[in-house]
Protein backbone atom coordinates (compact mmCIF):
# COMPACT_ATOMS: atom_id res chain seq x y z
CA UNK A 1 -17.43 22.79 -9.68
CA UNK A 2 -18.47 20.73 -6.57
CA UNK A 3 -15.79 19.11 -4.73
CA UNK A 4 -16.03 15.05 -4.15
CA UNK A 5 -17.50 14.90 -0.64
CA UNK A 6 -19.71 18.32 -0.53
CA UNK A 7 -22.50 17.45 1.25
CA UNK A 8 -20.53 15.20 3.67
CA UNK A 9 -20.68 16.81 7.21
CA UNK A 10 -18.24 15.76 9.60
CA UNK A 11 -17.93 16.24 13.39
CA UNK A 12 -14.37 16.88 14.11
CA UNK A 13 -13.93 16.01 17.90
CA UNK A 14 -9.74 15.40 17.39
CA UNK A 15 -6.72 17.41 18.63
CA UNK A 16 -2.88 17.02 18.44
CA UNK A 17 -1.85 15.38 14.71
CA UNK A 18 -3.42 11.91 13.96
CA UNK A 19 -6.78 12.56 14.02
CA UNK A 20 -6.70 16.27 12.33
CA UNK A 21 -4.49 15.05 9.50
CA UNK A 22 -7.48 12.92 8.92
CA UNK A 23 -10.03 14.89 8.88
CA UNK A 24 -8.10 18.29 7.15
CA UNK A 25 -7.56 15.52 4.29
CA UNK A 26 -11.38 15.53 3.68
CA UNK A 27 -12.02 18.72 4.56
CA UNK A 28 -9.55 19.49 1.42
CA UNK A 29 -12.05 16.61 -0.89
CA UNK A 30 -15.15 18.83 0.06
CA UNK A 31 -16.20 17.74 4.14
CA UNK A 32 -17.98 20.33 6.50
CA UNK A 33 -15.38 19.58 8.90
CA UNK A 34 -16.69 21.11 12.10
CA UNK A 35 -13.69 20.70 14.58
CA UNK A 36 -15.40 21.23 18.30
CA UNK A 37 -13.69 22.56 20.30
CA UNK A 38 -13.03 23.12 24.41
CA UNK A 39 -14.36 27.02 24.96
CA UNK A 40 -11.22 29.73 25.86
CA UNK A 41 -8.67 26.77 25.01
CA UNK A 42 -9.29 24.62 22.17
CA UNK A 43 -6.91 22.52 20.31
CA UNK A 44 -3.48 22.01 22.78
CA UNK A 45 -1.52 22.41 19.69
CA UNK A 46 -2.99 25.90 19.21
CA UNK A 47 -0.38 27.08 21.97
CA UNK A 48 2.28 24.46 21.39
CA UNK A 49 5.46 25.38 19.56
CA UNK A 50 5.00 28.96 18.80
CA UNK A 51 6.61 31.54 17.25
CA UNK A 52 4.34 33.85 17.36
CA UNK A 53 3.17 35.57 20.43
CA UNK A 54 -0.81 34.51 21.02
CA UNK A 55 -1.29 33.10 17.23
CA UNK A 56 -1.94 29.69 16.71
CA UNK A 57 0.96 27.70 16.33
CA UNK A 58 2.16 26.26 13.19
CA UNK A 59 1.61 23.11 14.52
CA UNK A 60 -2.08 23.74 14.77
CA UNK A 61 -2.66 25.61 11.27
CA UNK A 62 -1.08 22.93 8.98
CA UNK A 63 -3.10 20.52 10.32
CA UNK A 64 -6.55 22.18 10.32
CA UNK A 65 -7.09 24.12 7.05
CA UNK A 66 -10.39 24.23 5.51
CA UNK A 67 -11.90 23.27 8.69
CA UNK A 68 -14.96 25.49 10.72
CA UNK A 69 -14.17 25.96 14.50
CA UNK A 70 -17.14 25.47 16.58
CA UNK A 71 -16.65 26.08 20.32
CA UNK A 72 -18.31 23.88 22.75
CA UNK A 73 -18.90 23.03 26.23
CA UNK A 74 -20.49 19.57 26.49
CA UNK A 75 -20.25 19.19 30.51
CA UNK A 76 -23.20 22.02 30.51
CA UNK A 77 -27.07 20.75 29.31
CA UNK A 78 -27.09 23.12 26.72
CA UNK A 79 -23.80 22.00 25.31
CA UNK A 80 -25.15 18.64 24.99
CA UNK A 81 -28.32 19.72 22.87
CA UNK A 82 -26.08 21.49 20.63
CA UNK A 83 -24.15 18.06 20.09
CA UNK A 84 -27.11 16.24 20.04
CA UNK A 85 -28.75 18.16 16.96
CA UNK A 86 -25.30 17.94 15.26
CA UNK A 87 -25.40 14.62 15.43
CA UNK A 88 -28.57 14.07 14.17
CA UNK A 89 -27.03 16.49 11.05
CA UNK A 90 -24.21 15.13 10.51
CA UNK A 91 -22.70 12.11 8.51
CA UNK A 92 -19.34 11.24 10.22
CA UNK A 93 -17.80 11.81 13.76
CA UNK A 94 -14.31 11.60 14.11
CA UNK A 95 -12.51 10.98 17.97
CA UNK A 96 -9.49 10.40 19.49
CA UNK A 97 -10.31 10.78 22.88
CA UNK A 98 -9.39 8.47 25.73
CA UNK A 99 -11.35 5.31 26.09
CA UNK A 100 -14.82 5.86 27.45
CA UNK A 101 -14.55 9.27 26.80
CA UNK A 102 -17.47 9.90 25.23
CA UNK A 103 -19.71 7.13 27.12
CA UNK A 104 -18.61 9.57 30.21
CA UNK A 105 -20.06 12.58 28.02
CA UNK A 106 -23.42 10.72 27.92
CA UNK A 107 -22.89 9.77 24.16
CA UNK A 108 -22.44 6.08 24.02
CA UNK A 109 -22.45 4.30 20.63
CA UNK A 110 -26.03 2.38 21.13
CA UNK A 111 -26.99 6.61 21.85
CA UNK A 112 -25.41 7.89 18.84
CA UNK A 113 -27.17 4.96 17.05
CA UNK A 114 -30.18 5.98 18.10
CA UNK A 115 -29.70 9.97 17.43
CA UNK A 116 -28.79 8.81 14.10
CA UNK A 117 -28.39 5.09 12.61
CA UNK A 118 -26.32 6.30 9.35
CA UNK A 119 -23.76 7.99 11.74
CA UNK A 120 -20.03 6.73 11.55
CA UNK A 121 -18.01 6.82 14.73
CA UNK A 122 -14.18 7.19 13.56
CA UNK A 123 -11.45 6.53 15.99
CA UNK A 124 -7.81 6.58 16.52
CA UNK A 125 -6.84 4.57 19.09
CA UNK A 126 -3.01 3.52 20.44
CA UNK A 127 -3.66 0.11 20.49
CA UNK A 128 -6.46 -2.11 19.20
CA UNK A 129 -9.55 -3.31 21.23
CA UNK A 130 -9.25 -6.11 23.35
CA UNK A 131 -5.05 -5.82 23.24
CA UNK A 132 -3.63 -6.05 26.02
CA UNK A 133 -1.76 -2.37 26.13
CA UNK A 134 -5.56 -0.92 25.15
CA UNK A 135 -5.52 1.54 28.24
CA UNK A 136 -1.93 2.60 27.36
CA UNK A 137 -1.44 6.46 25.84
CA UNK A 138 0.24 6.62 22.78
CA UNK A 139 1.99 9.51 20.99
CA UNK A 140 4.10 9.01 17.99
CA UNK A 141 7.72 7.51 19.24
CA UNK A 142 5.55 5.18 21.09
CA UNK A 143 3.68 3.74 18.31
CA UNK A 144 7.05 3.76 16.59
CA UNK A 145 8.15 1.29 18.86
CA UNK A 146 5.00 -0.61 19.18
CA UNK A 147 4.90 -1.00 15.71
CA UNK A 148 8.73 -2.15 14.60
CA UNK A 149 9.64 0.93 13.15
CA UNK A 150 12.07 1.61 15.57
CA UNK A 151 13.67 -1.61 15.96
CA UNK A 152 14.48 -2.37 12.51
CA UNK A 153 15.68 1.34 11.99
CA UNK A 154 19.47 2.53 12.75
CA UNK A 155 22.47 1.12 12.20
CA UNK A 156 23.81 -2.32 13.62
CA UNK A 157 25.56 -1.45 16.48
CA UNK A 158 23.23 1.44 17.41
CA UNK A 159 20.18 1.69 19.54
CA UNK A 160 16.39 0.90 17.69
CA UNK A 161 16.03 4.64 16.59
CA UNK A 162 12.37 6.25 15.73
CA UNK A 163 11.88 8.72 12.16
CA UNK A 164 10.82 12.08 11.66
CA UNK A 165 7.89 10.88 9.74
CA UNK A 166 4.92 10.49 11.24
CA UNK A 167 4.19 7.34 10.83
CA UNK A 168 2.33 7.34 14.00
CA UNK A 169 0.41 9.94 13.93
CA UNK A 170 -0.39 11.59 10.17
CA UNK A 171 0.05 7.56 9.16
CA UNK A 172 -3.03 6.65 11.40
CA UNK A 173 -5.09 9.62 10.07
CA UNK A 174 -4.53 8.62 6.59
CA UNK A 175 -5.40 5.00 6.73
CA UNK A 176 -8.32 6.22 9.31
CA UNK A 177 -9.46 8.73 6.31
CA UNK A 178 -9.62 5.40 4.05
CA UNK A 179 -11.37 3.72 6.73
CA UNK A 180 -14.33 6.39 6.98
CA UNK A 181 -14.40 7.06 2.90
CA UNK A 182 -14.79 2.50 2.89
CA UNK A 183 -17.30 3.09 5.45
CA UNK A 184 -19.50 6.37 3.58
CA UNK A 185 -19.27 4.08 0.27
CA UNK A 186 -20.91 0.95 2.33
CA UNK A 187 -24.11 3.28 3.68
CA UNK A 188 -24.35 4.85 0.24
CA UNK A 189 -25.77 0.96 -0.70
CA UNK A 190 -26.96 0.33 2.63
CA UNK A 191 -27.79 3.74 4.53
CA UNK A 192 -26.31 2.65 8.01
CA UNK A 193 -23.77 4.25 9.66
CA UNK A 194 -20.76 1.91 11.58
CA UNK A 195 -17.83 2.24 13.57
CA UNK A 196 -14.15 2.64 11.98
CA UNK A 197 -11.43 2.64 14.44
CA UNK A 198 -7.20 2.33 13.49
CA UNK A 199 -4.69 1.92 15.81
CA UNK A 200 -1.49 3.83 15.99
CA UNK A 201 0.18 0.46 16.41
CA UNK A 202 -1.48 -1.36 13.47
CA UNK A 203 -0.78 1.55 11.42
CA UNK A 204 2.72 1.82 11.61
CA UNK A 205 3.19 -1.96 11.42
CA UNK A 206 1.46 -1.69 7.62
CA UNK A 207 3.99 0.42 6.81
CA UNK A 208 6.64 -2.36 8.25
CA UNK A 209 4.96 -5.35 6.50
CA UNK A 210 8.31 -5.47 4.40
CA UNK A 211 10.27 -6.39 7.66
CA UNK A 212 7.52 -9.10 8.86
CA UNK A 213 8.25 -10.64 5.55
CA UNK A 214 12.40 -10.21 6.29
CA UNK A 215 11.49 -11.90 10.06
CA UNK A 216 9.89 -15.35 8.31
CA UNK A 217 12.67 -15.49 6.35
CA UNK A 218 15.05 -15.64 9.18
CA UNK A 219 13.29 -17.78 10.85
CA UNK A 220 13.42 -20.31 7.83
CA UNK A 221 16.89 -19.79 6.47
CA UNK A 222 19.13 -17.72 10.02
CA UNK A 223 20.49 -14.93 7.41
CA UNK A 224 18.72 -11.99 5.25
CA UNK A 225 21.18 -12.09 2.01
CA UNK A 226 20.09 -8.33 0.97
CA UNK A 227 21.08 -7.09 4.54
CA UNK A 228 24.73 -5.26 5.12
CA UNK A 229 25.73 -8.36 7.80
CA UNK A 230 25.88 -10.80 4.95
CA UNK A 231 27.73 -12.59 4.32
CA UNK A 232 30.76 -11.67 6.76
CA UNK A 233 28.33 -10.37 9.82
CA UNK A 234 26.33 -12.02 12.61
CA UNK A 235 22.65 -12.82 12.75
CA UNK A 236 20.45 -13.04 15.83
CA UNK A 237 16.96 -14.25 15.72
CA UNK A 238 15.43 -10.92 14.96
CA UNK A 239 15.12 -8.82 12.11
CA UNK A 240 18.69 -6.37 12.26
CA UNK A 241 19.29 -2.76 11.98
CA UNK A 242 20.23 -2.45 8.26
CA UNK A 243 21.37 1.19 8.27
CA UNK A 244 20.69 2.74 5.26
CA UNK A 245 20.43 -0.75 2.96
CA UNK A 246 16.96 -0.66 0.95
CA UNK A 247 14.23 -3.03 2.49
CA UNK A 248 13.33 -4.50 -1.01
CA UNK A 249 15.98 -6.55 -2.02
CA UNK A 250 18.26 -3.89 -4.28
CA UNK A 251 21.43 -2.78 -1.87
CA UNK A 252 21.35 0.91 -1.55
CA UNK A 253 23.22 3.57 0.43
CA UNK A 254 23.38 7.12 1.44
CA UNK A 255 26.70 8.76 -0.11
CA UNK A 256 29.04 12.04 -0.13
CA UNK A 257 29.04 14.20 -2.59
CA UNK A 258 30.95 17.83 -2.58
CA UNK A 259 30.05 19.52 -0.02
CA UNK A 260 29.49 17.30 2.49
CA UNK A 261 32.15 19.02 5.25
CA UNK A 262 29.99 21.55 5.60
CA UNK A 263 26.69 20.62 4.52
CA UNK A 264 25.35 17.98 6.48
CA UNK A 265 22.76 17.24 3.58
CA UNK A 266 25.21 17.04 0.72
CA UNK A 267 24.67 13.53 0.45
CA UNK A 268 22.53 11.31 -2.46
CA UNK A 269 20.70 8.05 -2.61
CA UNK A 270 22.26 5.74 -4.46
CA UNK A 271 20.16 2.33 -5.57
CA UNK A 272 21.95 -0.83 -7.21
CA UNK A 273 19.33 -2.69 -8.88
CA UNK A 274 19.84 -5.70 -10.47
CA UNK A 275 19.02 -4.36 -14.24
CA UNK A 276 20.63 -1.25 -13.35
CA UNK A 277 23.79 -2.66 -13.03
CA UNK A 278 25.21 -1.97 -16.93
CA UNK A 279 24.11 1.49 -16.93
CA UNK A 280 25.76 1.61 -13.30
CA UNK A 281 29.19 0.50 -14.91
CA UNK A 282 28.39 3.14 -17.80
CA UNK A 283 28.11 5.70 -15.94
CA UNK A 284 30.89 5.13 -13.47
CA UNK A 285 33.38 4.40 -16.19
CA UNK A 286 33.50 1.09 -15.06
CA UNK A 287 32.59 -0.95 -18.62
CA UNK A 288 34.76 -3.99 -17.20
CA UNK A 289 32.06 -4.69 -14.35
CA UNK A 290 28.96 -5.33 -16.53
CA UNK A 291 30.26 -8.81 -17.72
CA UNK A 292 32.73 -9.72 -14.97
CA UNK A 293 31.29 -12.90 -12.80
CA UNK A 294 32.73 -11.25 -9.60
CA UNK A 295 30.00 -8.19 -9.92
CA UNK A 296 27.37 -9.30 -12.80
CA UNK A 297 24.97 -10.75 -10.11
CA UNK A 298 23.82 -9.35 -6.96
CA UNK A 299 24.59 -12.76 -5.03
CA UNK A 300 28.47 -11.94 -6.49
CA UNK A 301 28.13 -8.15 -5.96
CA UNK A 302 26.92 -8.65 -1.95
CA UNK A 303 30.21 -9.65 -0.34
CA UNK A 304 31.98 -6.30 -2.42
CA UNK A 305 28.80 -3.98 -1.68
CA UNK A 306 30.42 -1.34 0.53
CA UNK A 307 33.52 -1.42 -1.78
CA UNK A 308 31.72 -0.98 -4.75
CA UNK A 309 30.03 2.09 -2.41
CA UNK A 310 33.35 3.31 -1.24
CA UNK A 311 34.24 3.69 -5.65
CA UNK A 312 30.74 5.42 -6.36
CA UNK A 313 31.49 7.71 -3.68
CA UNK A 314 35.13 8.71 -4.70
CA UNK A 315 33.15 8.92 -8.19
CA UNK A 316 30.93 11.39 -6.45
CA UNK A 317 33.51 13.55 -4.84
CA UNK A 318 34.08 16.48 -7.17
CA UNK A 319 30.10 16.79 -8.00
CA UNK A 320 27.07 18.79 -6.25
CA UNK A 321 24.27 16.21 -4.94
CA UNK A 322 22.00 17.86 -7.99
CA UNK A 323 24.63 17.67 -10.93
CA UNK A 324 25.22 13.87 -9.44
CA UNK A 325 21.66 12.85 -9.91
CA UNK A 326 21.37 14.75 -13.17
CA UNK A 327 24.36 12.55 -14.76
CA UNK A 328 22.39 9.51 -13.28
CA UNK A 329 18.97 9.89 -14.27
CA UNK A 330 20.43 9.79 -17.93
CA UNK A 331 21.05 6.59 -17.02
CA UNK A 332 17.99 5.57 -15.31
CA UNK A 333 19.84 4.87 -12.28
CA UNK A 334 17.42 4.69 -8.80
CA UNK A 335 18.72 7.67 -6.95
CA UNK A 336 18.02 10.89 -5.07
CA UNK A 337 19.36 13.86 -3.73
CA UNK A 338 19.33 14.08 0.20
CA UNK A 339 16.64 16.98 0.78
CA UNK A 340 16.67 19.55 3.23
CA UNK A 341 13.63 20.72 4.83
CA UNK A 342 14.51 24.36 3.27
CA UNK A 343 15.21 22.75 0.08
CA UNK A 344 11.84 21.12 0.22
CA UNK A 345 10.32 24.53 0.94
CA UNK A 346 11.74 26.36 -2.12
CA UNK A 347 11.62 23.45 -4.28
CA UNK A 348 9.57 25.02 -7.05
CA UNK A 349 8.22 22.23 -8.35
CA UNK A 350 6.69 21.34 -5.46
CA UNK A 351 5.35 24.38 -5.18
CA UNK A 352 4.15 24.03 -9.04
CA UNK A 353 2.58 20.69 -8.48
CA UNK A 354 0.04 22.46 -5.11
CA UNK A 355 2.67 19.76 -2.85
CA UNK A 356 3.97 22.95 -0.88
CA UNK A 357 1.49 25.56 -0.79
CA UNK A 358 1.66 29.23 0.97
CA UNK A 359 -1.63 29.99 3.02
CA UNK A 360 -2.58 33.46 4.52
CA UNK A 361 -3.21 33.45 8.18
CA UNK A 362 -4.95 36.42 9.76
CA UNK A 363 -2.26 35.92 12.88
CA UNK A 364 0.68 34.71 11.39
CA UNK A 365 0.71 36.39 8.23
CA UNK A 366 1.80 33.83 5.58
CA UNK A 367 3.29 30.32 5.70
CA UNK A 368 3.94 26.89 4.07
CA UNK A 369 2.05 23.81 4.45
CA UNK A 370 1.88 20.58 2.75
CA UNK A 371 -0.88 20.19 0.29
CA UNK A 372 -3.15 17.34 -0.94
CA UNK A 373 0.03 14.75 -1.65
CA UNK A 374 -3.38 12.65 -4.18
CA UNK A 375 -3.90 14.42 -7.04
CA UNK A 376 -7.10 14.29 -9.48
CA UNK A 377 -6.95 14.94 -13.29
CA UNK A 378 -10.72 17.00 -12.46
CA UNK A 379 -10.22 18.82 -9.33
CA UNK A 380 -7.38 21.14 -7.88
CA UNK A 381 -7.23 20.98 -3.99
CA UNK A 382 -7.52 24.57 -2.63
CA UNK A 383 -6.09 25.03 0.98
CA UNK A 384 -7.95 27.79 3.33
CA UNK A 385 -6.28 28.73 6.20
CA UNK A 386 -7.24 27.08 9.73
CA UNK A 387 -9.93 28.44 11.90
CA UNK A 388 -9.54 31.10 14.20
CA UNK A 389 -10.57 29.22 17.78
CA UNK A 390 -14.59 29.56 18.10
CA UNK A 391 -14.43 31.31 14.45
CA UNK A 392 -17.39 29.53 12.68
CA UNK A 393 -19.47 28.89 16.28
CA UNK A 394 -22.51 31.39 15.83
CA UNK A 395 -22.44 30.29 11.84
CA UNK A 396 -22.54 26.37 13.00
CA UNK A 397 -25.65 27.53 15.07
CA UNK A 398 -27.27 29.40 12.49
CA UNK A 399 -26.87 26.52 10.43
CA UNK A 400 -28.28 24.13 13.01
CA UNK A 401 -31.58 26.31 13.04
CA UNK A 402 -30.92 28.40 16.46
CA UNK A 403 -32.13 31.96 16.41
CA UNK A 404 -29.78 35.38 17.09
CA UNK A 405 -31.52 35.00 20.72
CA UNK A 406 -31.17 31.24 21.27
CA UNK A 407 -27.60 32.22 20.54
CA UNK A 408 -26.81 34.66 22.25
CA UNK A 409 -28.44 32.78 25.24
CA UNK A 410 -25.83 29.70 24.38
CA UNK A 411 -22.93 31.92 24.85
CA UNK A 412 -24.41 33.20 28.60
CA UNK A 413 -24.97 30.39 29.16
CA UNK A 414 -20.94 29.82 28.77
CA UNK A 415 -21.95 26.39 26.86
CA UNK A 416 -20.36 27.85 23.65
């Protein structure tokens, strides 16, 4: 069966995270992803982070499956001519070099355009164009910060505190992937080619939306009722550090369960929703609650939130994180186990559902990655391990139309 985007070739001119996640997630639909590569060095993530001596790094492999290495040198003439007939070839490039970086490298936009008007240029940039931090490098923390993640995470009397998500970085690449697959759809009805370019910044702040919406309503009322400091704390002009409290309006917390003095992961979600609140009392034993006008409303509940927590959790004291959220999904209470990483990994439903997959690598041997997290009712998503560094280069020539000779005459010629 053909995959979604066979036939799509893409130019893969990224390193690091944002702009591979990107491209690995069409390269798993179906792309040619052709990631070019610097000759005798390739991808810095390749070496970053190993744990095994002169393999790729896990940092580069999960990030690059199903993708062809091509190696090239595009300071030499004969390096250019290679890019230049891939260009013509090809459908999308992807870059996340520094500004100008490829007007330096004698392929401006108005050149590309020329080469080939249904090309589309795809870029991750820090910042957007024309802001006024556009020359500023970006790596994940900072878009974090740029993007008020970090202030609005952390507790109240904290510092603004960045996550381990990548919402920088494998954020961008997704919402850049959506941004290319908008921008293939448009020349399918018109046959020309565009550019597509997401900032780190603006991609982190769509994932903060909920907190622009909390900031208005500051503004307009000087307190955020769903927040821990209401109604006893202090509010400044700015959206607060909520700690753990849910950022939709239904007061949640992270709670012990057994365990928790020596696993620093025996913890669950817990969620208090407002139509969740008589199976709540059900399941806590607490039948009196469900009609009582000190806890039948959230507005009555707010001022008795962490002592209502502080009862949950002494509920939750002689019971596993698992056999607490498998008494309250009976209930169809919001709630979750606090997952490890190497819970995550042996999770075998995660495994089941191609989430977590294992992957043969001819350095490392075998290892987990994450898989496709969109799944389709007609296609499984098969992950190949990442490309050895110049792997595919004399197979990406072949393909271009070069001879053995022509070739071999590249690779003297140290241009691939």
């Amino acid at each position: 069966m053909t995959k979604p985007l066979e036939g799509i070739k893409i130019i893969d001119f990224t390193h690091v995270q944002a702009g591979p996640a990107c491209t690995q997630l069409l390269a798993w639909f179906g792309a040619d992803v052709i990631k070019v590569e610097r000759p005798g060095a390739g991808d810095v993530t390749r070496s970053q982070l190993r744990h095994v001596k002169d393999a790729d790094a896990l940092y580069f492999t999960m990030l690059n499956s199903n993708k062809r290495s091509l190696t090239l040198d595009t300071k030499t003439p004969q390096g250019k001519e290679v890019l230049t007939k891939l260009i013509k070839e090809s459908d999308v490039m992807v870059e996340n070099f520094g500004p100008g970086a490829l007007d330096r490298m004698g392929f401006t936009w108005a050149h590309i355009q020329e080469l080939n008007p249904g090309m589309i240029l795809a870029s991750v940039k820090g910042f957007s164009d024309g802001h006024h931090y556009e020359d500023l490098k970006v790596y994940e923390n900072v878009a974090q910060c740029a993007g008020g993640a970090a202030s609005t995470t952390g507790f109240w009397d904290g510092p603004p505190t960045v996550s381990a998500a990548a919402l920088g970085d494998s954020n961008t690449g997704m919402h850049l992937a959506i941004g290319i697959l908008t921008a293939l759809h448009q020349k399918n009805k018109t046959g020309k080619g565009q550019k597509v370019a997401v900032s780190m910044q603006d991609s982190v702040l769509n994932l903060c939306r909920v907190k622009l919406r909390d900031q208005q309503r500051l503004d307009a009322l000087g307190y955020l009722e769903e927040y821990p400091q209401y109604p006893h704390g202090e509010f400044s002009d700015v959206v607060p550090r909520g700690g753990n409290a849910g950022g939709g309006g239904q007061p949640g917390w992270v709670l012990k369960c057994k365990g928790w003095e020596t696993d620093p992961n025996a913890y669950i979600y817990f969620t208090i929703q407002g139509h969740a609140w008589a199976p709540i009392c059900k399941a806590l034993g607490k039948p009196e609650w469900i009609d009582d006008p000190a806890y039948n409303t959230a507005i009555a509940r707010q001022d008795k939130i962490f002592d209502i927590f502080a009862f949950i959790e002494n509920w939750l004291s002689d019971k596993t994180k698992f056999e607490a959220v498998d008494i309250l999904r009976k209930f169809d209470i919001p709630c979750s186990p606090v997952l490890s990483m190497k819970e995550i990994a042996n999770d075998p439903s995660l495994r089941a559902s191609g989430t977590v997959v294992e992957v043969d690598h001819p350095q490392i041997g075998k290892y987990l990655t994450v898989g496709s997290p969109i799944k389709f009712s007609d296609m499984t998503v098969e992950v190949t391990a990442s490309p050895l560094l110049g792997q595919h280069t004399n197979e990406v020539l072949a393909d271009l139309g070069y001879s053995q000779e022509e070739i071999s005459a590249l690779h003297d010629a140290k241009a691939v």
